[in-house]
Protein backbone atom coordinates (compact mmCIF):
# COMPACT_ATOMS: atom_id res chain seq x y z
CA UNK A 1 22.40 12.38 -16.42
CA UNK A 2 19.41 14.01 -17.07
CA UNK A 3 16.83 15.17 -14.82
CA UNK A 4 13.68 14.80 -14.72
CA UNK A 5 11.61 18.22 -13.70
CA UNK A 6 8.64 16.76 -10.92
CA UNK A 7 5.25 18.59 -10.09
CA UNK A 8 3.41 17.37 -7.07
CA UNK A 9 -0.07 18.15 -7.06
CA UNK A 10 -1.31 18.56 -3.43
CA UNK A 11 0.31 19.78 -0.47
CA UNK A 12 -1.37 18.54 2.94
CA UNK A 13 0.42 15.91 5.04
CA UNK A 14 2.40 14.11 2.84
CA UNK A 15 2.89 16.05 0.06
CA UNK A 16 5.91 18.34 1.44
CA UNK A 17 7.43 14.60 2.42
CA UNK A 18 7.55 13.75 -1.35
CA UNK A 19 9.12 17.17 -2.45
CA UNK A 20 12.04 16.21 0.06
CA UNK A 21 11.93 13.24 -1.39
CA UNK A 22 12.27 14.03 -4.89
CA UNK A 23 14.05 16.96 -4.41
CA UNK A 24 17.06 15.03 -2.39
CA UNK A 25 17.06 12.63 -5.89
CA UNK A 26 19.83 13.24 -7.96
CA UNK A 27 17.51 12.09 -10.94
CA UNK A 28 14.81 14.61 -9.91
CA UNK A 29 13.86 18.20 -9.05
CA UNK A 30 10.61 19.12 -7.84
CA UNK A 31 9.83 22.80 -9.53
CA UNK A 32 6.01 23.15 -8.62
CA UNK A 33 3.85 22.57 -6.36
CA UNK A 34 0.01 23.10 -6.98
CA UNK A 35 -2.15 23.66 -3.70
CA UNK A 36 -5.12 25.69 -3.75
CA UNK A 37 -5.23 27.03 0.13
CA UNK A 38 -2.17 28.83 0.21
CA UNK A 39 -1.56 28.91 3.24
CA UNK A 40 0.19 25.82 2.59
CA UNK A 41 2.23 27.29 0.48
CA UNK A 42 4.71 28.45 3.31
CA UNK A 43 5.28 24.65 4.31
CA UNK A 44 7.36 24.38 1.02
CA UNK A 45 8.75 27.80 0.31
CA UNK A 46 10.24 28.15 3.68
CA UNK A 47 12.11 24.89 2.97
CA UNK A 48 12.59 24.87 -0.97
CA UNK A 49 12.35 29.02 -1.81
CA UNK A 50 13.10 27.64 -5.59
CA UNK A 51 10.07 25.63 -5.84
CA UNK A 52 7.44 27.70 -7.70
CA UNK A 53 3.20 27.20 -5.54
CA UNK A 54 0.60 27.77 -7.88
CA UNK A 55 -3.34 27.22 -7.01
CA UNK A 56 -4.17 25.21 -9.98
CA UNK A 57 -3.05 21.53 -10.93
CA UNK A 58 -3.51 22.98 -14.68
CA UNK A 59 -0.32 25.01 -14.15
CA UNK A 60 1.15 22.04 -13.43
CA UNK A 61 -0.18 19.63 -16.49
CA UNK A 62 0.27 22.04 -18.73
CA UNK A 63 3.82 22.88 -18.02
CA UNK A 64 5.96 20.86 -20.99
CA UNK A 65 9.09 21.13 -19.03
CA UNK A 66 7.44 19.03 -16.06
CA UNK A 67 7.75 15.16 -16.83
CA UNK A 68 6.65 13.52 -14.07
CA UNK A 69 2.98 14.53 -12.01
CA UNK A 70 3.04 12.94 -7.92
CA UNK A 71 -0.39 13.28 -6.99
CA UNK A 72 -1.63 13.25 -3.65
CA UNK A 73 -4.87 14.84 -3.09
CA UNK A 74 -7.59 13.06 -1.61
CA UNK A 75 -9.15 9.49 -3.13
CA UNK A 76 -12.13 10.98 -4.80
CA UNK A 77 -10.32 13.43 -6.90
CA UNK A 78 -7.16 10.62 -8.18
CA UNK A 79 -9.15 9.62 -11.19
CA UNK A 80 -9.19 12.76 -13.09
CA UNK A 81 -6.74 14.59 -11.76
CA UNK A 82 -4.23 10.43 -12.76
CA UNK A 83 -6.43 11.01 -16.33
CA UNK A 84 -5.27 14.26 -17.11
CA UNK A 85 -1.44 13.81 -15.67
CA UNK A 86 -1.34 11.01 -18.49
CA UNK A 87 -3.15 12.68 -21.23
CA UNK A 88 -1.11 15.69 -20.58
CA UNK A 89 1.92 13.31 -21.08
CA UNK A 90 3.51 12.99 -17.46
CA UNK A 91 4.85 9.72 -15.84
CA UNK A 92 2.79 9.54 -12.78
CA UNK A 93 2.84 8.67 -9.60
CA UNK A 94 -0.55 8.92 -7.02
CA UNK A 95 -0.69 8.08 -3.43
CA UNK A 96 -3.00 5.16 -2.87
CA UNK A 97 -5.30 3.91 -3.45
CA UNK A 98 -5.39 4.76 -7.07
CA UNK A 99 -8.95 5.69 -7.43
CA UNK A 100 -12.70 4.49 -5.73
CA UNK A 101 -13.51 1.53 -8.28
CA UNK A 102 -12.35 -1.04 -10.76
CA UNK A 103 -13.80 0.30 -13.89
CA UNK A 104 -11.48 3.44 -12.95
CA UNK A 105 -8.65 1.87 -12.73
CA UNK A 106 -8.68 -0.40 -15.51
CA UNK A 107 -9.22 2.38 -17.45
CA UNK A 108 -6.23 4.18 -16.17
CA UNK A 109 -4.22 0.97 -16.72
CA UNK A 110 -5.44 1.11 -19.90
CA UNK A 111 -4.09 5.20 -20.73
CA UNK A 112 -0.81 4.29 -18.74
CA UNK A 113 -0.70 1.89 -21.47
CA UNK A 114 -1.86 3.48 -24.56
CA UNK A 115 0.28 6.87 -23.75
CA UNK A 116 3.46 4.54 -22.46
CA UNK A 117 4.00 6.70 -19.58
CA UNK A 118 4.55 5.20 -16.28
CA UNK A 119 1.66 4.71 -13.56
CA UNK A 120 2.81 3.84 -10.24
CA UNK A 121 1.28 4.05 -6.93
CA UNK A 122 2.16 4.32 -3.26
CA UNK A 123 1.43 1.81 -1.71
CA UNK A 124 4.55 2.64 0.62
CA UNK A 125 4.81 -0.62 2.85
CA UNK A 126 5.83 -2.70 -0.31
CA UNK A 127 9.33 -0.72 0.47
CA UNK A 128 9.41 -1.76 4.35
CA UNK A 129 12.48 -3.16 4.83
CA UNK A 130 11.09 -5.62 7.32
CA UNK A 131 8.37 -6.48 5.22
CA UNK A 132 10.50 -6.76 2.33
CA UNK A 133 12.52 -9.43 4.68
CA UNK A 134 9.74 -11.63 5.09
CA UNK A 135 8.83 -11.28 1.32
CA UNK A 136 12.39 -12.56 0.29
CA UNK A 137 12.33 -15.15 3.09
CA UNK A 138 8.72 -16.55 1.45
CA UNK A 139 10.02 -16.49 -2.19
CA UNK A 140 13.00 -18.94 -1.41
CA UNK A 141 10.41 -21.32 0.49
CA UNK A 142 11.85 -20.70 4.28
CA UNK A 143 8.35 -20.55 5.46
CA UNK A 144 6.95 -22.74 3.15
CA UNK A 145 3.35 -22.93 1.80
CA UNK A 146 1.29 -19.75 3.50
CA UNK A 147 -1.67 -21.18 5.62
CA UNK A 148 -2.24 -17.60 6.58
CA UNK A 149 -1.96 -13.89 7.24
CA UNK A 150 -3.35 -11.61 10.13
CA UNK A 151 -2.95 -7.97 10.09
CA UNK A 152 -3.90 -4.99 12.43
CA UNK A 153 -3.87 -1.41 12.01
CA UNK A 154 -5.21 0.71 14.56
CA UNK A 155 -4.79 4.31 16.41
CA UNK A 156 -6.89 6.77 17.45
CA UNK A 157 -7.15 9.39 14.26
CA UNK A 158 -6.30 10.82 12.28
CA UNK A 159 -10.49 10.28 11.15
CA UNK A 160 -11.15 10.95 7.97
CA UNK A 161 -14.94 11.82 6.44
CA UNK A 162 -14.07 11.51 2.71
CA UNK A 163 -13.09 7.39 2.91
CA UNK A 164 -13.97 4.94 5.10
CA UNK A 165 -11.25 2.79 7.37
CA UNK A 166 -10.95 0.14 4.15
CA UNK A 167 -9.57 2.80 2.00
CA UNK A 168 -7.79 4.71 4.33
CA UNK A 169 -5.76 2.14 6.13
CA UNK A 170 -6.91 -1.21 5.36
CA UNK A 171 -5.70 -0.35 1.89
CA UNK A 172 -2.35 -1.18 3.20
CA UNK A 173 -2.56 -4.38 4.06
CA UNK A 174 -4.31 -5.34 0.90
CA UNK A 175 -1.67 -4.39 -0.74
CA UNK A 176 0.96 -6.33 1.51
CA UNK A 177 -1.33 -9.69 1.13
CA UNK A 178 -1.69 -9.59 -2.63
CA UNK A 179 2.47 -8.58 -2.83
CA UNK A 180 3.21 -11.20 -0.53
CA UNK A 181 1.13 -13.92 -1.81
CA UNK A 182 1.69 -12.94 -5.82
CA UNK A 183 -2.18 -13.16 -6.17
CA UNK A 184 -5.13 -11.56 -5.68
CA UNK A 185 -8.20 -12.76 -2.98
CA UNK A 186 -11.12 -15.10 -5.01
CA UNK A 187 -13.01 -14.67 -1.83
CA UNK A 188 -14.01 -11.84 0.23
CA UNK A 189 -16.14 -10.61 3.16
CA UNK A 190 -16.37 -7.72 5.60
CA UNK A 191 -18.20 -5.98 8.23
CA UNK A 192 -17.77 -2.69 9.74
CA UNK A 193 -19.29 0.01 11.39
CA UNK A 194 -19.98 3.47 11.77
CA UNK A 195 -19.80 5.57 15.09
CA UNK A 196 -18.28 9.39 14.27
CA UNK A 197 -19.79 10.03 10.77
CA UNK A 198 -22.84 8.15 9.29
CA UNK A 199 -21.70 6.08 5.66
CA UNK A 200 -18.35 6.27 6.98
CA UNK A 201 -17.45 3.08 8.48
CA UNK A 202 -14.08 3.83 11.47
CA UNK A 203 -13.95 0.49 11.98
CA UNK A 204 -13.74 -2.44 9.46
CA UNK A 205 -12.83 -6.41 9.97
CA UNK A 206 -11.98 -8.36 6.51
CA UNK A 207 -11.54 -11.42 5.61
CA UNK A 208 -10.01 -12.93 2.03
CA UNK A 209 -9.23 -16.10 0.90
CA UNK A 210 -6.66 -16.57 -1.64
CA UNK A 211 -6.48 -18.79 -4.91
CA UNK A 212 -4.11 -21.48 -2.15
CA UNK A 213 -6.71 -21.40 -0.45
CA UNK A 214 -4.77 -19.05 2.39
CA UNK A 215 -6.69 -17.01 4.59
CA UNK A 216 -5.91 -13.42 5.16
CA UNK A 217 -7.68 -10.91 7.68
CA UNK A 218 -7.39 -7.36 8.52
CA UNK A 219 -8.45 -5.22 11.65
CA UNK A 220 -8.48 -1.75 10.54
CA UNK A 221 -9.52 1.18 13.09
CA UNK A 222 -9.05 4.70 13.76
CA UNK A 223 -11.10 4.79 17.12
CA UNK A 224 -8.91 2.05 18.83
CA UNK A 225 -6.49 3.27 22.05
CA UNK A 226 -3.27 1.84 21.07
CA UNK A 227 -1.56 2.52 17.96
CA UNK A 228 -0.44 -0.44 16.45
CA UNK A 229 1.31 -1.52 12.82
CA UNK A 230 1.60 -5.42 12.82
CA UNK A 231 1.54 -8.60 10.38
CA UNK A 232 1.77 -12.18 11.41
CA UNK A 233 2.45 -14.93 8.58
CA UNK A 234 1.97 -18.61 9.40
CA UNK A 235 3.75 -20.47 6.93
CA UNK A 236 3.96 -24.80 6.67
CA UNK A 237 7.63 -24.66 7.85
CA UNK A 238 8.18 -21.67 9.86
CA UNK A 239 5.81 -18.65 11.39
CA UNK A 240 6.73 -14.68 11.24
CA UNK A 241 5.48 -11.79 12.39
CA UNK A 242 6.55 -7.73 11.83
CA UNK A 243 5.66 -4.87 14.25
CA UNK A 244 6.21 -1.62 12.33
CA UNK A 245 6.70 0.61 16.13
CA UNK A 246 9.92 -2.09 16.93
CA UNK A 247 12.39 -0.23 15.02
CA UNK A 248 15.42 -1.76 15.98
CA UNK A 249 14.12 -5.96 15.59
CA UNK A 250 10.80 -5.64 13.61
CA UNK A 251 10.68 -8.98 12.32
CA UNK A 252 10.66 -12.04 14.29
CA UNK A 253 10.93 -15.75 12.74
CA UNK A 254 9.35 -18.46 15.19
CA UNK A 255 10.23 -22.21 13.98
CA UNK A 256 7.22 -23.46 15.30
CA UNK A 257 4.60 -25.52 13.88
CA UNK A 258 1.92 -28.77 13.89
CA UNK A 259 1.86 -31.75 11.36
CA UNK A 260 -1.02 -33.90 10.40
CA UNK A 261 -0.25 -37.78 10.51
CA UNK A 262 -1.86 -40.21 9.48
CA UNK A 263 -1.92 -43.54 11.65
CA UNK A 264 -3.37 -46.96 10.94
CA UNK A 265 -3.77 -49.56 14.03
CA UNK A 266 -5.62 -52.18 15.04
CA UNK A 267 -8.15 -50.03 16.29
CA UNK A 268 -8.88 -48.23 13.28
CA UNK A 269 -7.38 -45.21 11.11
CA UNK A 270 -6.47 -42.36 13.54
CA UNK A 271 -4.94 -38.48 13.01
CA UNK A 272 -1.78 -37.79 14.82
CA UNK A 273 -0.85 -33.96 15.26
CA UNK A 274 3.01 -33.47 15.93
CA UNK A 275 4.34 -30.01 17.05
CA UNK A 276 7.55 -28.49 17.15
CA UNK A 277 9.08 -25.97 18.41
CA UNK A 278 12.36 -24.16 17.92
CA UNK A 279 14.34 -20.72 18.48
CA UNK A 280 12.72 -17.47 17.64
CA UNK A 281 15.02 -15.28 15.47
CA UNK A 282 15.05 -11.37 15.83
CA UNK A 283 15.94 -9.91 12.63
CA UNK A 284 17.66 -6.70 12.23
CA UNK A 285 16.77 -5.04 8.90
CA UNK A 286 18.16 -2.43 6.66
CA UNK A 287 17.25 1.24 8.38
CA UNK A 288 16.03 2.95 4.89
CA UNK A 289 13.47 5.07 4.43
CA UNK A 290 10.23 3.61 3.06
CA UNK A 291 9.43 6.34 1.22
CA UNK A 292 13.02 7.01 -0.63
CA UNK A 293 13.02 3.69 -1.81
CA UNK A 294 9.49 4.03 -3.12
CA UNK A 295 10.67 7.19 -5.10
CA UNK A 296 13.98 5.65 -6.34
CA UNK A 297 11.42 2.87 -7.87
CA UNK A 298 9.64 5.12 -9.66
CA UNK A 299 12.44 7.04 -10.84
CA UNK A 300 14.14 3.45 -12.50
CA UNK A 301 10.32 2.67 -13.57
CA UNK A 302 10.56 6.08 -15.72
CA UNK A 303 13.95 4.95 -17.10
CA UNK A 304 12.83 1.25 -18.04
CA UNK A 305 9.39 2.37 -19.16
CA UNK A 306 7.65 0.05 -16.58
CA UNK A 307 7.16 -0.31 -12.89
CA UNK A 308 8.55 -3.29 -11.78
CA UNK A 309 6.45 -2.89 -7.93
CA UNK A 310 3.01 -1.46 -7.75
CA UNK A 311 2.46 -0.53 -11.09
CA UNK A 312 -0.77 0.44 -12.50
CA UNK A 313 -1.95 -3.27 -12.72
CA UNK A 314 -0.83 -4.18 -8.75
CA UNK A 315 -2.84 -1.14 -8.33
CA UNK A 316 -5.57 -1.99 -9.70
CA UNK A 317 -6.13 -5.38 -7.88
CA UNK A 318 -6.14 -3.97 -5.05
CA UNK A 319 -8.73 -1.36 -5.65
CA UNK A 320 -10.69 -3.92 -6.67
CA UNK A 321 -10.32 -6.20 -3.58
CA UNK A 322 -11.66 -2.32 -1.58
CA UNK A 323 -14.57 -2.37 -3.97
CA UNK A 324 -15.77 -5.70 -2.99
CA UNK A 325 -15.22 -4.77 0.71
CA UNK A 326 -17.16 -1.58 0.09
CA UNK A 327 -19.73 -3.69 -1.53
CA UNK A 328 -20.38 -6.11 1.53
CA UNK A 329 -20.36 -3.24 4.04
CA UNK A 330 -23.46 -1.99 2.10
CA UNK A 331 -25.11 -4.88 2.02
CA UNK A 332 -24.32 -5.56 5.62
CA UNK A 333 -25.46 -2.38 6.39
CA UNK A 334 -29.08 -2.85 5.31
């Protein structure tokens, strides 16, 4: 078996989680870490003394016996820093969302492409066990046709000043809609506003309309009291919802739902609405780590050539879907 030698460029919150990650692979080794305030440093040398901390992401690009690149600075900076990864000939995976617009990530597609190394981004939730539940339960038609999909993501921080809530958190459930529903939106609209730093909208409501013509919306909001993490699907045959913070039963099936008849009588044509209502199932799910399963995909992706979930083109829908949201909350900000 060989393994593959991993540099992770970045080293803030989440980037000592994906060392652990990769470094409890038995595919992959993490070797360096570049992170310019190096006081950081200590994070990963205290943990992993064999893991080399340099200041520069050059030290890492230009390192032959490095073959994969994870990535996870902060939005702004993903487009060159993805760009060079690939030129420099790394597989590469960056924390989401891939970049700030469309044209950047089509062209990234595009060098993922030309280069044949892997892209493949974190959009972490597509590994939720729960979620992945529901996903399975929607393919085989136990929910039947999706009517639509309500999501909220709230807490209070962490704030941010270099994206807004849509690219921070709302970025999330884009992702889950366009997974789930094997599309992308045709329609959408926001609004938002902005009460800690001016541009830089904390709060952001969305609403999309899929190709099905299924509607999907999306609270996102760090300035809210209550953390919470929850999805609610309404399909034509049964409804489900998933709360992230119910560990044990995060996925709940409801057979409940309303019919449209149509009646004819003496009186005239009428509309007859019938309703039922059955058992509510709590589903127990797999208890695996998000995050190792997202690695472990990108690890087969690197074998097969190809990322079978959120790959460069997945990614790039739903950058696009946060570009049009960005573009209404200017407009509606006028």
């Amino acid at each position: 078996m060989n393994i593959i030698n991993v540099g992770v460029i970045g080293c803030g919150y989440w980037g000592p989680h994906h060392v652990r990650i990769f470094n409890s692979l038995p595919q992959t080794r993490v070797v360096t870490v570049a992170e310019r305030d190096s006081s950081r440093w200590a994070r990963i040398t205290g943990s992993w003394p064999s893991v080399k901390c340099v200041t520069e992401a050059t030290e890492v690009l230009s390192d032959p016996s490095i073959g994969a690149v994870v990535i996870v600075t902060p939005t702004a900076t993903h487009f060159e820093l993805v760009k060079a990864a690939l030129l420099a000939g790394k597989h590469v995976f960056c924390e989401k969302p891939l970049c700030l617009t469309k044209a950047e990530a089509e062209e990234l597609q595009a060098l993922s492409m030309k280069t044949g190394k892997v892209l493949m981004v974190g959009h972490v939730f597509l590994f939720n066990p729960g979620l992945r539940r529901i996903k399975d339960m929607l393919d085989r038609g136990e929910l039947g046709d999706v009517r639509y999909l309500s999501a909220v993501r709230t807490n209070l921080g962490p704030i941010r000043s270099d994206v807004n809530a849509s690219y921070d958190l709302a970025s999330h459930d884009i992702a889950i809609f366009n997974w789930l529903m094997n599309a992308e939106p045709v329609e959408v609209q926001a609004m938002g506003a902005s009460f800690l730093h001016k541009g830089v909208e904390d709060v952001v409501q969305i609403s999309l309309r899929y190709p099905s013509g299924a509607l999907g919306t999306i609270q996102s909001s760090w300035l809210d009291p209550k953390k919470v993490r929850s999805l609610t699907l309404v399909g034509s045959k049964q409804m489900a919802t998933w709360d992230d913070l119910a560990l044990s039963t995060p996925v709940s099936i409801y057979e409940k739902g309303v019919e449209v008849h149509k009646e004819v009588t003496d009186f005239g044509e009428f509309l007859r609405h019938t309703m039922w209502e059955g058992d509510v199932r709590l589903l127990k799910v797999a208890n695996e780590e998000p995050l190792k399963a997202q690695a472990n995909a990108f690890v087969d992706a690197m074998n097969k050539g190809k990322a079978e979930i959120s790959g460069a083109e997945f990614a790039t829908g739903v950058v696009a879907v946060l570009e049009a949201v960005e573009k209404c909350l200017k407009l509606a900000a006028k």
